[in-house]
PDB file of N, CA and C in Angstrom:
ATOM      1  N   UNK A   1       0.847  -1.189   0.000  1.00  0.00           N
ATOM      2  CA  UNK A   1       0.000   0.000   0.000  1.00  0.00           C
ATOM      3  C   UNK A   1       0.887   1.246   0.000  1.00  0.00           C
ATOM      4  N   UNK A   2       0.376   2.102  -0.713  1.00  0.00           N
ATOM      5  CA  UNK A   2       1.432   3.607  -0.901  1.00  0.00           C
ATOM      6  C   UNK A   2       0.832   4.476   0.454  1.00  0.00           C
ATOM      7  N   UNK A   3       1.608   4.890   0.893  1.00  0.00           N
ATOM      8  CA  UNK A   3       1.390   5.993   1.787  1.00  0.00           C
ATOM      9  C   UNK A   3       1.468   7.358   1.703  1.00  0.00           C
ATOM     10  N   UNK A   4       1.012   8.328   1.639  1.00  0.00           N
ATOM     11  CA  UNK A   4       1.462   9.789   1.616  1.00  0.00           C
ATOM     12  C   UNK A   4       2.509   9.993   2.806  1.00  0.00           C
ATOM     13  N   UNK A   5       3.230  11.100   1.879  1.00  0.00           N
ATOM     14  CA  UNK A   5       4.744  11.431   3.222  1.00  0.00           C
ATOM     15  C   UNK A   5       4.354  12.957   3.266  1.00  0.00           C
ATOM     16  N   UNK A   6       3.924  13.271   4.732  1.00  0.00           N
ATOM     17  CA  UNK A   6       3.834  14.518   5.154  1.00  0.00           C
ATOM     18  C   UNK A   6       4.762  14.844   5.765  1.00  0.00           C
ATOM     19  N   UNK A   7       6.009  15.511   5.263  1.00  0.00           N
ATOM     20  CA  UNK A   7       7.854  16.330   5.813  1.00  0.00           C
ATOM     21  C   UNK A   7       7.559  16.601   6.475  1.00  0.00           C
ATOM     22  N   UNK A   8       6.479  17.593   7.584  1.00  0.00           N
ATOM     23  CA  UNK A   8       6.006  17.605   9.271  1.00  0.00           C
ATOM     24  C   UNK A   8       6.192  16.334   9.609  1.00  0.00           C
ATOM     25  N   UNK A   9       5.783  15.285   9.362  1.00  0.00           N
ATOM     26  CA  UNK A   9       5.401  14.698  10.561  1.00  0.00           C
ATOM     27  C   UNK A   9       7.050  13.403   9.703  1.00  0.00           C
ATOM     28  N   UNK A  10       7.293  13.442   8.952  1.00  0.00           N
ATOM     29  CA  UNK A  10       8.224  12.170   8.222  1.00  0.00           C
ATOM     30  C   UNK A  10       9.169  11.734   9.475  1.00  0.00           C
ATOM     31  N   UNK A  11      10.037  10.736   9.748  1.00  0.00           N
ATOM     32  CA  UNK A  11      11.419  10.775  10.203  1.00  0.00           C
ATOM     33  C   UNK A  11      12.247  10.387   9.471  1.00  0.00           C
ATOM     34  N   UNK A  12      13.175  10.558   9.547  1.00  0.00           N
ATOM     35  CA  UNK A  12      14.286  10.039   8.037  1.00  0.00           C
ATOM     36  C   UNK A  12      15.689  10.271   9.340  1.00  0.00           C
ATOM     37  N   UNK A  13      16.883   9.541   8.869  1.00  0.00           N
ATOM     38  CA  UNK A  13      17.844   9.426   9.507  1.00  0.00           C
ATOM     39  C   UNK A  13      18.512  10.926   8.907  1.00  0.00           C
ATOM     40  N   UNK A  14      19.317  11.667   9.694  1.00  0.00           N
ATOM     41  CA  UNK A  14      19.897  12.871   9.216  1.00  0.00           C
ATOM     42  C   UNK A  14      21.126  12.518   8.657  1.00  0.00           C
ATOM     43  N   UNK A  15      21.903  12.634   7.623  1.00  0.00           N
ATOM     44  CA  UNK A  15      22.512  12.579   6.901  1.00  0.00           C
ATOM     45  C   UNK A  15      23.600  13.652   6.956  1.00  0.00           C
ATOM     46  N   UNK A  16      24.581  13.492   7.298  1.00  0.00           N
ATOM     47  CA  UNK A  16      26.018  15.261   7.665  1.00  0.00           C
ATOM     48  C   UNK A  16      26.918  14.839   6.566  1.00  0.00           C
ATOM     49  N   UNK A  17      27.066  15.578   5.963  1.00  0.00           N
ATOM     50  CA  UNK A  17      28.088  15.991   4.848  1.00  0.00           C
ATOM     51  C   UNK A  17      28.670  17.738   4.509  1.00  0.00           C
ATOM     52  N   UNK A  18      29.490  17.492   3.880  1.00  0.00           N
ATOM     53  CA  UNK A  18      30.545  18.761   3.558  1.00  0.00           C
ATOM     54  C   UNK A  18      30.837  19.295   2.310  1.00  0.00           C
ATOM     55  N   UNK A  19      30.966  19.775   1.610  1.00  0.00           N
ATOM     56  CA  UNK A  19      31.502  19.563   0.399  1.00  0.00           C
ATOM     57  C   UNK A  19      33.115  19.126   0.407  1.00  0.00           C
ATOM     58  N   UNK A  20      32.903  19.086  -1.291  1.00  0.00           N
ATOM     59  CA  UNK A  20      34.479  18.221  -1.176  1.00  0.00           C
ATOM     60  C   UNK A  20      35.236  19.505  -1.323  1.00  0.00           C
ATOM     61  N   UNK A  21      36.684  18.928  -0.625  1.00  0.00           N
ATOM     62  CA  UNK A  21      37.361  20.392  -0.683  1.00  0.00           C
ATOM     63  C   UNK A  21      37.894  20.851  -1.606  1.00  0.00           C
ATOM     64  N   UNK A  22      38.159  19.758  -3.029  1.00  0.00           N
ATOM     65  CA  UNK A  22      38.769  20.333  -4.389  1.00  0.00           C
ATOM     66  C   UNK A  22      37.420  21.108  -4.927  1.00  0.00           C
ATOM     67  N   UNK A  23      36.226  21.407  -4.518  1.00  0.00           N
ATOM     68  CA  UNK A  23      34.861  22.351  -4.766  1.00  0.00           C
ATOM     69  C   UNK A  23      34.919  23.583  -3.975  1.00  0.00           C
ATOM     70  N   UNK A  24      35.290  23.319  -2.671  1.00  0.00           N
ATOM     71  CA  UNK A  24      35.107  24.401  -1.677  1.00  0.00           C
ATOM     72  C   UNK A  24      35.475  25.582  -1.888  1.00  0.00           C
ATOM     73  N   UNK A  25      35.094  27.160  -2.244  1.00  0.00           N
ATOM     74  CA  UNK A  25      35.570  28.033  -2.550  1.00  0.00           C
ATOM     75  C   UNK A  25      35.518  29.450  -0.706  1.00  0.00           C
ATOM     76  N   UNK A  26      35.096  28.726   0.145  1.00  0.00           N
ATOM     77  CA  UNK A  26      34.626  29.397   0.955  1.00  0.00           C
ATOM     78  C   UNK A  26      35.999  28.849   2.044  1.00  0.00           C
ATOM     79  N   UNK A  27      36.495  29.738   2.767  1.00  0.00           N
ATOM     80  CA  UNK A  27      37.065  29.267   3.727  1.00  0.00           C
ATOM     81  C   UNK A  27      36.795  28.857   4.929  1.00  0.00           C
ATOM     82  N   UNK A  28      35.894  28.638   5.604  1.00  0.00           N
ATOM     83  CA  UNK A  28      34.835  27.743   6.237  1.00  0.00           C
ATOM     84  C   UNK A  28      33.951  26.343   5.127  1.00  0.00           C
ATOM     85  N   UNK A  29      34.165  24.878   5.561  1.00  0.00           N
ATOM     86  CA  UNK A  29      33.609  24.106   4.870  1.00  0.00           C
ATOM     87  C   UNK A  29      32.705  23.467   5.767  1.00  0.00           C
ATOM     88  N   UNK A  30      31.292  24.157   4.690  1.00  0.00           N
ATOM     89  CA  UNK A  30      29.967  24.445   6.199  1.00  0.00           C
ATOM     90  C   UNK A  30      29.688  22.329   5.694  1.00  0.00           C
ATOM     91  N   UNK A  31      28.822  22.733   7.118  1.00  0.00           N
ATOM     92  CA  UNK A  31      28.286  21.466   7.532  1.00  0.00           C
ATOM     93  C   UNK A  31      26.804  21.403   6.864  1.00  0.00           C
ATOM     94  N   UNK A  32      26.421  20.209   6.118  1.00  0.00           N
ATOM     95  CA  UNK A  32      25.219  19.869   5.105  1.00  0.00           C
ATOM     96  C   UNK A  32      24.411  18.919   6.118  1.00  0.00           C
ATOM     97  N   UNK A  33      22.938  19.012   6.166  1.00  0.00           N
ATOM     98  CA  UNK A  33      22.077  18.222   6.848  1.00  0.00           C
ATOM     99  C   UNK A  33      21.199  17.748   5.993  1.00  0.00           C
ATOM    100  N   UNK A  34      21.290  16.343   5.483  1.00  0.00           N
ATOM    101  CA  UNK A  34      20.081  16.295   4.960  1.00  0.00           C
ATOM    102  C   UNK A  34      19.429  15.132   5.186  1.00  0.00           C
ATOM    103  N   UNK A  35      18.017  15.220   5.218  1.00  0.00           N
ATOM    104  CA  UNK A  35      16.995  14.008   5.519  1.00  0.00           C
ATOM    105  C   UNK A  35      15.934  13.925   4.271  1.00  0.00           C
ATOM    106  N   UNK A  36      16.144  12.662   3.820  1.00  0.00           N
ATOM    107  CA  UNK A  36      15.679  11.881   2.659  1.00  0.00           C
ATOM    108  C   UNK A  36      14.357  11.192   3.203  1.00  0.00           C
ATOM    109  N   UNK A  37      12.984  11.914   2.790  1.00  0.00           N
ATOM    110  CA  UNK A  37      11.610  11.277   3.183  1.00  0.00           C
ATOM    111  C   UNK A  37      11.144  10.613   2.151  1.00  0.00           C
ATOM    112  N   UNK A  38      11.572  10.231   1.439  1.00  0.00           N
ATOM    113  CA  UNK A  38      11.092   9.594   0.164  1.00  0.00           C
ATOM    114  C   UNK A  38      12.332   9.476  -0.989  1.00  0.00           C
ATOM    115  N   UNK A  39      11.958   7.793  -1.509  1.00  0.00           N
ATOM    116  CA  UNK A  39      13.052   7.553  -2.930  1.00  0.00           C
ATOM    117  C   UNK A  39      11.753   6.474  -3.300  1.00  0.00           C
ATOM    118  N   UNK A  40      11.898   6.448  -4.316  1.00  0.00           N
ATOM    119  CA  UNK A  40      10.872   5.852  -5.143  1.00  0.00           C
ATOM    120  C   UNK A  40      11.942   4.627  -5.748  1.00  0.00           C
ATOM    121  N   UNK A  41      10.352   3.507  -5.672  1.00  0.00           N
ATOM    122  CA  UNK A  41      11.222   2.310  -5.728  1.00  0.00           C
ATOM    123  C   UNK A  41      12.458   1.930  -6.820  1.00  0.00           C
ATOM    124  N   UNK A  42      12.205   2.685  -8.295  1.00  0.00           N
ATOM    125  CA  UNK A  42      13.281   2.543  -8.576  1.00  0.00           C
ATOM    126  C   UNK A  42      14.553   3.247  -8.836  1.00  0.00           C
ATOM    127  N   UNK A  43      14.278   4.371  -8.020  1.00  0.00           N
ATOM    128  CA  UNK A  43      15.513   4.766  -6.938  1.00  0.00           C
ATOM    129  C   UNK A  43      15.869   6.139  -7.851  1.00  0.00           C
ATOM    130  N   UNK A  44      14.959   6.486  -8.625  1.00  0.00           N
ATOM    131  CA  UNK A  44      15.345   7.740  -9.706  1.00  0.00           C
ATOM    132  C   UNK A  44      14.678   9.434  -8.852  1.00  0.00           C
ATOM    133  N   UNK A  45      13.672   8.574  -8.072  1.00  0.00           N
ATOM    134  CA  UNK A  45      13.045   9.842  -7.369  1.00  0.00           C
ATOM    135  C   UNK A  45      13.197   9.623  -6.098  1.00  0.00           C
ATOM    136  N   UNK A  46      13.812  10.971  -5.614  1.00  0.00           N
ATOM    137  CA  UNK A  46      13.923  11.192  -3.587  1.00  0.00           C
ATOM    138  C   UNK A  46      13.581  12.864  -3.991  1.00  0.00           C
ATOM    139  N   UNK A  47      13.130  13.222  -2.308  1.00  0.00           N
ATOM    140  CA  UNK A  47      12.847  13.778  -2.104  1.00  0.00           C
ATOM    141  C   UNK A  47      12.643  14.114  -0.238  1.00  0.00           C
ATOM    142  N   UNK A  48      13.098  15.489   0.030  1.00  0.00           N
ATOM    143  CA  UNK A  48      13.578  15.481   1.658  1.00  0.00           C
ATOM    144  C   UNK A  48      13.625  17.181   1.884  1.00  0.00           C
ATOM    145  N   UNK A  49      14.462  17.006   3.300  1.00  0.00           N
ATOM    146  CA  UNK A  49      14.925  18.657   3.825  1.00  0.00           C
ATOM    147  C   UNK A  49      16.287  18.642   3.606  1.00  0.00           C
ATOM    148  N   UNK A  50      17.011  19.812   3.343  1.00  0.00           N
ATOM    149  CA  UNK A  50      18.192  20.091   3.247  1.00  0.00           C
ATOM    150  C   UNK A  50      18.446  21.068   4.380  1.00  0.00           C
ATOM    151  N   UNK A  51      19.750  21.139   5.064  1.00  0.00           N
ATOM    152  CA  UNK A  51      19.979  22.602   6.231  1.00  0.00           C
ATOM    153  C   UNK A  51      21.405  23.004   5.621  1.00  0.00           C
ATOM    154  N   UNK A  52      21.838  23.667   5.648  1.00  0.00           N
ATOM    155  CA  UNK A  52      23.145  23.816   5.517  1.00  0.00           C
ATOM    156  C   UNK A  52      23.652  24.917   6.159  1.00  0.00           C
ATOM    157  N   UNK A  53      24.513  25.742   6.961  1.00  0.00           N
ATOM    158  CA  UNK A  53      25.228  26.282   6.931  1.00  0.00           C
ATOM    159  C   UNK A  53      26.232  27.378   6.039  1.00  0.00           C
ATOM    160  N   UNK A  54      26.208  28.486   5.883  1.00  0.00           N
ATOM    161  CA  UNK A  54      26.702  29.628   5.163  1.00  0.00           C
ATOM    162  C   UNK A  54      28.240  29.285   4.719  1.00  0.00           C
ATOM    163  N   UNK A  55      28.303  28.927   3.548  1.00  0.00           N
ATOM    164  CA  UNK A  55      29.708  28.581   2.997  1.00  0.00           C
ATOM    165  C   UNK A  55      29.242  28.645   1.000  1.00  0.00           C
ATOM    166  N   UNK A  56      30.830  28.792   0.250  1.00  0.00           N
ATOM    167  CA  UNK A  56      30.224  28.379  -0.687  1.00  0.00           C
ATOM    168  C   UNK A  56      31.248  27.314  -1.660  1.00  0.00           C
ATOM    169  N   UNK A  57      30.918  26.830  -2.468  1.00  0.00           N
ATOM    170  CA  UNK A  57      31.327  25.944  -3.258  1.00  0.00           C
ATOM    171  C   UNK A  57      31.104  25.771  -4.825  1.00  0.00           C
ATOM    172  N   UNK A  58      32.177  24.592  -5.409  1.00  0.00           N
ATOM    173  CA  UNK A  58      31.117  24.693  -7.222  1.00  0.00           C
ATOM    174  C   UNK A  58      30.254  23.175  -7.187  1.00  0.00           C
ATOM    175  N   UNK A  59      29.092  23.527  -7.495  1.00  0.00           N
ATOM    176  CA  UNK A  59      28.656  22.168  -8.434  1.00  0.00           C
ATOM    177  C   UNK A  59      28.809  21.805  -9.366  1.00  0.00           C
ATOM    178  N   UNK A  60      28.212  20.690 -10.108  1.00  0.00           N
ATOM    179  CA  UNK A  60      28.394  20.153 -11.318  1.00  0.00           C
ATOM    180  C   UNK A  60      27.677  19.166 -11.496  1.00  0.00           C
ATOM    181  N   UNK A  61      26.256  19.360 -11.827  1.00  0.00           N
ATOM    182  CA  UNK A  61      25.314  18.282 -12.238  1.00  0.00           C
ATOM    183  C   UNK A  61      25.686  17.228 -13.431  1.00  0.00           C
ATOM    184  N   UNK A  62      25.231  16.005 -12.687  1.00  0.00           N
ATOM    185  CA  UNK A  62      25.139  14.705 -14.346  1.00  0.00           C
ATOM    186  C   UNK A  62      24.167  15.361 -14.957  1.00  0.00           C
ATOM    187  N   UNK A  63      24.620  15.104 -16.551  1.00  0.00           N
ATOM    188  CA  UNK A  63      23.604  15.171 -17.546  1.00  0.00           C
ATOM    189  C   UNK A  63      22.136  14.645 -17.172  1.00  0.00           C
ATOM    190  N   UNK A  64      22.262  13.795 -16.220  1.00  0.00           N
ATOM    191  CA  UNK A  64      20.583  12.692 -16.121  1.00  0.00           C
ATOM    192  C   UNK A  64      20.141  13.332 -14.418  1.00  0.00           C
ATOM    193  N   UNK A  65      20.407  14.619 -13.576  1.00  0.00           N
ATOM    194  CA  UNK A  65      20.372  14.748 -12.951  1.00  0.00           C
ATOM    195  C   UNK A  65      19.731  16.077 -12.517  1.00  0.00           C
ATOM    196  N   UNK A  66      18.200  16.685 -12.251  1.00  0.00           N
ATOM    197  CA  UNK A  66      17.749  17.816 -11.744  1.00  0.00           C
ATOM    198  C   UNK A  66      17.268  18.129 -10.686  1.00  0.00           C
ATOM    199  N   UNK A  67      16.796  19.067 -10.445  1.00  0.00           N
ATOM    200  CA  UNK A  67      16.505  19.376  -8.817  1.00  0.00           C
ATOM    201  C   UNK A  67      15.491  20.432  -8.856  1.00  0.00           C
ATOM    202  N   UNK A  68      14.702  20.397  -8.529  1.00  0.00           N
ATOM    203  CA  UNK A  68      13.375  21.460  -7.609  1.00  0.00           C
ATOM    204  C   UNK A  68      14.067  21.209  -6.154  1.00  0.00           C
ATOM    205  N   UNK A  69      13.895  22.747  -5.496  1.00  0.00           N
ATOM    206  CA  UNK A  69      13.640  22.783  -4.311  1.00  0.00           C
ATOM    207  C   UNK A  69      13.158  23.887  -3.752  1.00  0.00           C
ATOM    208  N   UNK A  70      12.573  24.234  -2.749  1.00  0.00           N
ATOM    209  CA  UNK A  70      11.619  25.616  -2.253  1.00  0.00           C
ATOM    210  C   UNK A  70      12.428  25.501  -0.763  1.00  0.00           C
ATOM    211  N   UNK A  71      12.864  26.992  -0.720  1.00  0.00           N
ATOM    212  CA  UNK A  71      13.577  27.397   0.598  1.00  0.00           C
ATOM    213  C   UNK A  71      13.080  27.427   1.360  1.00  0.00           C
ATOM    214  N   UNK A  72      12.450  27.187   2.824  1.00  0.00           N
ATOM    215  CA  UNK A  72      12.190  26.995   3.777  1.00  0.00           C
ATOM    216  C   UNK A  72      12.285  28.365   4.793  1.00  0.00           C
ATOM    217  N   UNK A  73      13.839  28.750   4.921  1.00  0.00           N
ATOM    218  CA  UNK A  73      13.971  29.713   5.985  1.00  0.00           C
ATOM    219  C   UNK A  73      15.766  29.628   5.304  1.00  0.00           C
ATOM    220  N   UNK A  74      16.162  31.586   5.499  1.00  0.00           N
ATOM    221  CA  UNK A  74      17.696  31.258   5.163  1.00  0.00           C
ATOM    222  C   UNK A  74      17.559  31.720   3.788  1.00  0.00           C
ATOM    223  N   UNK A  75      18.804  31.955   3.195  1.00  0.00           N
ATOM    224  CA  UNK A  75      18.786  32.413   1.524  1.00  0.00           C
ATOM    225  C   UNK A  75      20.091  31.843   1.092  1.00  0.00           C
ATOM    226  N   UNK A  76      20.243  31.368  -0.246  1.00  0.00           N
ATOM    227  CA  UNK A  76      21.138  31.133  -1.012  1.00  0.00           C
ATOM    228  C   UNK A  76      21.372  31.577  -2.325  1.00  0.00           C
ATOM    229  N   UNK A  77      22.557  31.758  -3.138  1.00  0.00           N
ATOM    230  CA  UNK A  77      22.693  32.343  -4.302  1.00  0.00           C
ATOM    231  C   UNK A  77      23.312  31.285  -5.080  1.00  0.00           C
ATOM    232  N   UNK A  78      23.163  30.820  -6.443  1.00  0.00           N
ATOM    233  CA  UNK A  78      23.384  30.282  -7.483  1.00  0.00           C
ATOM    234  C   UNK A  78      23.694  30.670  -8.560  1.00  0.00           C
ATOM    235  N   UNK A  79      25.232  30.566  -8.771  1.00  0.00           N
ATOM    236  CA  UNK A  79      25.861  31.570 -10.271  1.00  0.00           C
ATOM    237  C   UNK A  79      26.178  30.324 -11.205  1.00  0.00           C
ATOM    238  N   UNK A  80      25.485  30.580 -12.345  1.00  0.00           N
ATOM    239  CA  UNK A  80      26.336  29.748 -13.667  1.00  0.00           C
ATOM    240  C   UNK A  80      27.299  29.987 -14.116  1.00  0.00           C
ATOM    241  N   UNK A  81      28.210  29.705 -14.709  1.00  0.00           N
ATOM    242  CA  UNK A  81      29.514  29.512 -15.221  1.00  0.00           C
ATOM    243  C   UNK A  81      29.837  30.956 -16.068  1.00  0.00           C
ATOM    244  N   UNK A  82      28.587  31.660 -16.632  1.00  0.00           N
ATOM    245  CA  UNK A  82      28.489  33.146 -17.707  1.00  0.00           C
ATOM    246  C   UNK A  82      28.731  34.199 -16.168  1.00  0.00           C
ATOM    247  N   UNK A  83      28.360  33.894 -15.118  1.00  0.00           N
ATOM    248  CA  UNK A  83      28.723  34.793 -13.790  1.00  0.00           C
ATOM    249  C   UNK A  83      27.262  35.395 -13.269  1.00  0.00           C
ATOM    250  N   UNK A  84      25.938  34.594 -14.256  1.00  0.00           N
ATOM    251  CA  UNK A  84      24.608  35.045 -13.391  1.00  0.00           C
ATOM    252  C   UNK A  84      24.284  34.580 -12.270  1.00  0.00           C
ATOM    253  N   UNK A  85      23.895  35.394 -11.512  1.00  0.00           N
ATOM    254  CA  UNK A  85      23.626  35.013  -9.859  1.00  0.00           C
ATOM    255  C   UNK A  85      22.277  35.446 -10.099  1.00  0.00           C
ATOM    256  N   UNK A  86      21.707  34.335  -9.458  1.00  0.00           N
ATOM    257  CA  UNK A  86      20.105  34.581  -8.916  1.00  0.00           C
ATOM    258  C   UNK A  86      19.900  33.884  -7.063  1.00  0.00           C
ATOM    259  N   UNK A  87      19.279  34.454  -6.452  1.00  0.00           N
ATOM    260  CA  UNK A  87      19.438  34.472  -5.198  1.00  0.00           C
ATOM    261  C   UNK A  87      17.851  34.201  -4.845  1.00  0.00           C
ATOM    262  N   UNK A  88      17.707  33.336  -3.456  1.00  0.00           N
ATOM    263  CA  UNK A  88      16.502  32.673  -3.066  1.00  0.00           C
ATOM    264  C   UNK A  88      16.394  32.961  -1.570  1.00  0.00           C
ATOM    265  N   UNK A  89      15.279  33.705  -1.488  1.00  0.00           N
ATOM    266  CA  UNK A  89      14.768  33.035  -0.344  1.00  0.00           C
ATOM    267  C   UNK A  89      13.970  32.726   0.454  1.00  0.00           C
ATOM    268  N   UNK A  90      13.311  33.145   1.950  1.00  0.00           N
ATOM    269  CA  UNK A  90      12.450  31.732   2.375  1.00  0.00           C
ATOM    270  C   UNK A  90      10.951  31.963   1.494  1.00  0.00           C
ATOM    271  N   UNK A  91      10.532  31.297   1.015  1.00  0.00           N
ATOM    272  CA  UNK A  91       9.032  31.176   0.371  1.00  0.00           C
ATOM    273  C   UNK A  91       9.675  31.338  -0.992  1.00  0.00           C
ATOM    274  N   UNK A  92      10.521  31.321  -1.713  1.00  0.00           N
ATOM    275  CA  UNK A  92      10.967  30.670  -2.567  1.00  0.00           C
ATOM    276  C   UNK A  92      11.283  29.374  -3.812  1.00  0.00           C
ATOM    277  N   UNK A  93      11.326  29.248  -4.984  1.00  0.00           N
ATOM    278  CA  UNK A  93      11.635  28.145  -5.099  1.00  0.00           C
ATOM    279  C   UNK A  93      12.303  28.196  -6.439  1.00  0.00           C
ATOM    280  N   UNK A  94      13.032  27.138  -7.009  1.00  0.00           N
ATOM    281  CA  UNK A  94      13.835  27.287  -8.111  1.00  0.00           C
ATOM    282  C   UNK A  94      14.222  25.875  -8.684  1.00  0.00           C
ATOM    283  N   UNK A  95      14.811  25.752  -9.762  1.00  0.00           N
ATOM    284  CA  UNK A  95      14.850  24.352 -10.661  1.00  0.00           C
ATOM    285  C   UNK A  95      16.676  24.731 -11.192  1.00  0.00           C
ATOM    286  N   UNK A  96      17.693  23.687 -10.700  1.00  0.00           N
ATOM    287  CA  UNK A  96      18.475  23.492 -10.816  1.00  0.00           C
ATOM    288  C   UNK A  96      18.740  22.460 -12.485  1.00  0.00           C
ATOM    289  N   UNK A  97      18.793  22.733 -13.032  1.00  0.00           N
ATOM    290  CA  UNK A  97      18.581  21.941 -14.732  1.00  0.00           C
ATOM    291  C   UNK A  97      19.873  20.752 -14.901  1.00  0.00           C
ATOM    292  N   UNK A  98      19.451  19.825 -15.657  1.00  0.00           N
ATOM    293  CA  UNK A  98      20.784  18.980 -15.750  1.00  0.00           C
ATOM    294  C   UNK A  98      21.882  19.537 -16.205  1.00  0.00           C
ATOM    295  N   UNK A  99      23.051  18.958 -15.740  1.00  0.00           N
ATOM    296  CA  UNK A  99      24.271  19.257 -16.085  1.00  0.00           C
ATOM    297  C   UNK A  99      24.562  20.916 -16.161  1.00  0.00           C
ATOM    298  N   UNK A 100      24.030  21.534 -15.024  1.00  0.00           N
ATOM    299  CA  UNK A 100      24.046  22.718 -14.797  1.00  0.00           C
ATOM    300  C   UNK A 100      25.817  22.734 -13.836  1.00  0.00           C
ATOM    301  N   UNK A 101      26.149  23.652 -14.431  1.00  0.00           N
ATOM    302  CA  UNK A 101      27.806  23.771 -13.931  1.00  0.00           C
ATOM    303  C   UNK A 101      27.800  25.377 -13.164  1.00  0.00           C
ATOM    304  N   UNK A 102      28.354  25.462 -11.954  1.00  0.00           N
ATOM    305  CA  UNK A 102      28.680  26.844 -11.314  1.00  0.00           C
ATOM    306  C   UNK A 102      28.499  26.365  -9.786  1.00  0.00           C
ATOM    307  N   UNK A 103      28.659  27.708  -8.970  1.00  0.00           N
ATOM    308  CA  UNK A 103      28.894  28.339  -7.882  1.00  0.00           C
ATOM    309  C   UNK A 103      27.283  28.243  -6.789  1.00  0.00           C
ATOM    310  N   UNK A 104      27.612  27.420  -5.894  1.00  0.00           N
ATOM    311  CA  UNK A 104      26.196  27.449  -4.888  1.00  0.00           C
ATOM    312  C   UNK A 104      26.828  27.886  -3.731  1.00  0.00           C
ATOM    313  N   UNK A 105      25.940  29.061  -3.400  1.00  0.00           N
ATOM    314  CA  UNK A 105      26.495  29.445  -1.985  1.00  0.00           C
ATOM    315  C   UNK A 105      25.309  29.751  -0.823  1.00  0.00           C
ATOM    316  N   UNK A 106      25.352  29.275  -0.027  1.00  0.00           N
ATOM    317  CA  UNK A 106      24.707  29.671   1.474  1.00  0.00           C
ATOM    318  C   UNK A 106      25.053  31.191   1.802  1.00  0.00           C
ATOM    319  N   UNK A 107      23.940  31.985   1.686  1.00  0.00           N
ATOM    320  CA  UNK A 107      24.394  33.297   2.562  1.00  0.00           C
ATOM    321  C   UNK A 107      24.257  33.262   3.960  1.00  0.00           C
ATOM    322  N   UNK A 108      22.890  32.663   4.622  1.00  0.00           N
ATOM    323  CA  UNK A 108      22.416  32.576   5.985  1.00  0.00           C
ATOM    324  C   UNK A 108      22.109  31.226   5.997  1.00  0.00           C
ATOM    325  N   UNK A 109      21.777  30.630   7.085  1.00  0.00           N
ATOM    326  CA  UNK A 109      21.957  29.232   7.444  1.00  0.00           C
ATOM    327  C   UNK A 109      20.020  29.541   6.773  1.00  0.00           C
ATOM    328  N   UNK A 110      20.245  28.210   5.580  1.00  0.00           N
ATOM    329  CA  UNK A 110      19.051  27.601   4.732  1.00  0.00           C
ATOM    330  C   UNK A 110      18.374  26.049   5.131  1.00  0.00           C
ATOM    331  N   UNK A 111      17.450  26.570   4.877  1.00  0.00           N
ATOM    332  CA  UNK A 111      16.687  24.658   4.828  1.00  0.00           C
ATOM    333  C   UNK A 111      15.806  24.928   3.874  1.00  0.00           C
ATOM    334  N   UNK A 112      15.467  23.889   3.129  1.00  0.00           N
ATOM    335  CA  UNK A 112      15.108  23.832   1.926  1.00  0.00           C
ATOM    336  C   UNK A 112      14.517  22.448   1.814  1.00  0.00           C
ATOM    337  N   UNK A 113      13.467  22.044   0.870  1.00  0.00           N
ATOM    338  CA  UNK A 113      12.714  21.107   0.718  1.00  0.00           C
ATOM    339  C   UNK A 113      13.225  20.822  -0.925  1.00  0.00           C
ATOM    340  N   UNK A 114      13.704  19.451  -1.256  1.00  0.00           N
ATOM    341  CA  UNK A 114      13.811  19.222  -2.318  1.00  0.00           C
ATOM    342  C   UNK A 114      13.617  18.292  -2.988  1.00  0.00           C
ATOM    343  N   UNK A 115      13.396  18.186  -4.383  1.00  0.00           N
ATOM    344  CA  UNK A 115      13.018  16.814  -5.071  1.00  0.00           C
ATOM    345  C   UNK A 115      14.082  16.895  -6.243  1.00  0.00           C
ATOM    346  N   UNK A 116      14.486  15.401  -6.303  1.00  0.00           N
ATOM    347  CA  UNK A 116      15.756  15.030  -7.265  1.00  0.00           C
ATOM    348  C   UNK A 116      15.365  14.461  -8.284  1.00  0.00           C
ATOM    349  N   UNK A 117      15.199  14.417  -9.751  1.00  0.00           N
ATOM    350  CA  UNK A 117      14.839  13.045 -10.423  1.00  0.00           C
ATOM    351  C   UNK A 117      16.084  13.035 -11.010  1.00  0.00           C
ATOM    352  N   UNK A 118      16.752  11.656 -11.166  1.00  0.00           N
ATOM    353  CA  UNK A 118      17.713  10.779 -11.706  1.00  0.00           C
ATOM    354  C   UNK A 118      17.664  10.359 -12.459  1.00  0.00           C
ATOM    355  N   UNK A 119      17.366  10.577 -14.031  1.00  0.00           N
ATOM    356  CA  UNK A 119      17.055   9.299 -15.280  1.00  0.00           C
ATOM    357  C   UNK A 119      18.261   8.579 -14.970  1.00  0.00           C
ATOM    358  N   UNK A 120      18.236   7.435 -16.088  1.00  0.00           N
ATOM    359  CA  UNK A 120      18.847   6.474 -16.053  1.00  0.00           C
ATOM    360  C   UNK A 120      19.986   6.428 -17.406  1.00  0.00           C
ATOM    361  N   UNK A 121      21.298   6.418 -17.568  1.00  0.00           N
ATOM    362  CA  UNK A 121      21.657   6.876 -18.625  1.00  0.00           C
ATOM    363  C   UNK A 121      22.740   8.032 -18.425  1.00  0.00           C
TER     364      UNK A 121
END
């Protein structure tokens, strides 16, 4: 039987990570919280809270890899590789595109609600 997942009430194990430091552009390498309330059985869709801590770093999405997420509380800024910055925050939301390359940074400590889909490929 499928259940609905209400993120109030979910528990999910918290998850601490960092970025890696050949990414890290911030001299503080903030601390990442995240709790995963949902992956779909064949493992292409999750979806959870993110917290992070004010630091910044580069990403680099897989080609088969996007992201929705809506900010919570906290703001962050996101520059592409051309040097556009667009900035989020709480009541917010934004779509990270595949194989999107640049700069994610925490200004104030963020939490954020997000959904991942993974094709396959």
């Amino acid at each position: 039987m499928s259940e609905i997942i209400h993120f109030s009430r979910a528990e999910a194990e918290t998850q601490v990570d960092h970025p890696r430091p050949d990414r890290l552009l911030s001299a503080h390498n903030p601390r990442r919280l995240t709790r995963n309330f949902y992956t779909d059985p064949s493992g292409m869709l999750s979806a959870g809270e993110w917290r992070c801590e004010p630091g910044s770093w580069r990403i680099a999405f897989a080609a088969n890899k996007v992201e929705y997420f809506h900010v919570l509380s906290g703001s962050l800024c996101i520059e592409n590789e051309a040097g556009q910055r667009t900035e989020f925050g709480a009541g917010e939301g934004g779509v990270i595109p595949a194989g999107f390359r640049g700069v994610f940074t925490v200004l104030t400590p963020v939490c954020k609600h997000y959904v991942v889909l993974e094709t396959r490929g």
